[in-house]
C-alpha atoms as a PDB file:
ATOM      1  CA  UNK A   1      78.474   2.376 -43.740  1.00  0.00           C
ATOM      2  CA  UNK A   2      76.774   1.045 -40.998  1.00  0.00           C
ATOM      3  CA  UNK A   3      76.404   2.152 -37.306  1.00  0.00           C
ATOM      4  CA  UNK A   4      79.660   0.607 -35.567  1.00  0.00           C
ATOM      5  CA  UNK A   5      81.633   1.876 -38.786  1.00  0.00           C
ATOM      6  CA  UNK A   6      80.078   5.379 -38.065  1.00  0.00           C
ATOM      7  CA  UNK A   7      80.343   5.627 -34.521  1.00  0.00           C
ATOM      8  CA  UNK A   8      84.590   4.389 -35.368  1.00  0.00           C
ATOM      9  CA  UNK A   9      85.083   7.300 -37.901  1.00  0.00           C
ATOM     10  CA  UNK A  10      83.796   9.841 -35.480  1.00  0.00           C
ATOM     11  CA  UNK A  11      85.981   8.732 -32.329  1.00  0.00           C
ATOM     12  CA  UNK A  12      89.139   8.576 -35.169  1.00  0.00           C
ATOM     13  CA  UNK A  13      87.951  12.630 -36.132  1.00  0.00           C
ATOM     14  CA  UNK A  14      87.578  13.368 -32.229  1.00  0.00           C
ATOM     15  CA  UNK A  15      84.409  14.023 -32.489  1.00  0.00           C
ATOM     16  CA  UNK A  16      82.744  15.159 -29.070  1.00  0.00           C
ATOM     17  CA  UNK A  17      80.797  12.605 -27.785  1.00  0.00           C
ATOM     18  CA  UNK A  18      78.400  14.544 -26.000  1.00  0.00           C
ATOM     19  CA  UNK A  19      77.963  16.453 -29.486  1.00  0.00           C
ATOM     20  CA  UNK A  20      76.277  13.079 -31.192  1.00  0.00           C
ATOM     21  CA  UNK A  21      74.141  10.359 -30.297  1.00  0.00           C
ATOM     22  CA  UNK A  22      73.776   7.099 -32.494  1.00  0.00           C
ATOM     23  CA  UNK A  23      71.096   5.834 -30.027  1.00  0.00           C
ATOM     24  CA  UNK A  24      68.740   8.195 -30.372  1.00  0.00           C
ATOM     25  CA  UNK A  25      66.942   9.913 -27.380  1.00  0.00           C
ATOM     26  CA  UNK A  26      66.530  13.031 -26.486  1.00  0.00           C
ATOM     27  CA  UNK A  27      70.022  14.029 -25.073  1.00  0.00           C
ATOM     28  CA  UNK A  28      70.238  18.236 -24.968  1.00  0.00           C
ATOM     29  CA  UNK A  29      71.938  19.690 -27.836  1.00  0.00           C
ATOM     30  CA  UNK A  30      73.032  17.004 -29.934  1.00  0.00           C
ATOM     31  CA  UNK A  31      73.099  15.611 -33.559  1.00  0.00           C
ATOM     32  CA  UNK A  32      71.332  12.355 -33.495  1.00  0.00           C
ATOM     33  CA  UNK A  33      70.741   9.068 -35.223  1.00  0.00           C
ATOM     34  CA  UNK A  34      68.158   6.279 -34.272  1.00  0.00           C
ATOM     35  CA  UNK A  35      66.511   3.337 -36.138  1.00  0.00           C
ATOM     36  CA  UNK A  36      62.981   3.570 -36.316  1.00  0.00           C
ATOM     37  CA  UNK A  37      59.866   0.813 -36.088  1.00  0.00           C
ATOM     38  CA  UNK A  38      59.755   0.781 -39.777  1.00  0.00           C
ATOM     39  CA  UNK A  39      63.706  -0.383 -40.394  1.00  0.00           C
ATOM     40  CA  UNK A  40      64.674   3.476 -41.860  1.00  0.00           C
ATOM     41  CA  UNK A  41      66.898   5.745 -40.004  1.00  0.00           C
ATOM     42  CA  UNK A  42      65.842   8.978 -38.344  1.00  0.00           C
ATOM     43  CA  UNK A  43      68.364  11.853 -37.927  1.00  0.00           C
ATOM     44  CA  UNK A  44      67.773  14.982 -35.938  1.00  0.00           C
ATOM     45  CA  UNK A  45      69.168  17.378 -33.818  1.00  0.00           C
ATOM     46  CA  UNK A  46      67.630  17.033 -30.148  1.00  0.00           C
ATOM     47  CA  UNK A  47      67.478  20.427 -28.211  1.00  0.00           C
ATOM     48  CA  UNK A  48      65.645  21.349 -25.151  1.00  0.00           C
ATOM     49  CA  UNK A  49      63.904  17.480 -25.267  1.00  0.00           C
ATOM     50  CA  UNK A  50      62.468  18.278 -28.703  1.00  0.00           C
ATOM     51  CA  UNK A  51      63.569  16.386 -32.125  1.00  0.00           C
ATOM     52  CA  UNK A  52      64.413  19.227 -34.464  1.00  0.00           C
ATOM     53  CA  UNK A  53      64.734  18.051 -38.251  1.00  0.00           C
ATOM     54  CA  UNK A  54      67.756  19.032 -40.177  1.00  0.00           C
END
């Protein structure tokens, strides 16, 4: 699955869009997703402008 597929399966669940980010950032209180330098993906949960690992 790649990013557009995932992003697609979570608007066809109604997922909350201010719940997720597939951008990455620091957005408050959300499950995130971002490609790092390196080519591998990062996923966290961003809270308070911190990256908290799962």
């Amino acid at each position: 699955m790649n990013i557009i597929e995932l992003e697609k399966k979570l608007a066809s669940h109604k997922g909350e869009k201010e719940k997720y980010c597939l951008t990455g950032g620091l957005p408050n209180e959300a499950c995130c997703i971002e490609e790092r330098t390196d080519g591998k993906w990062q996923i966290y949960y961003s809270e308070r402008g911190e990256k908290k690992q799962p």
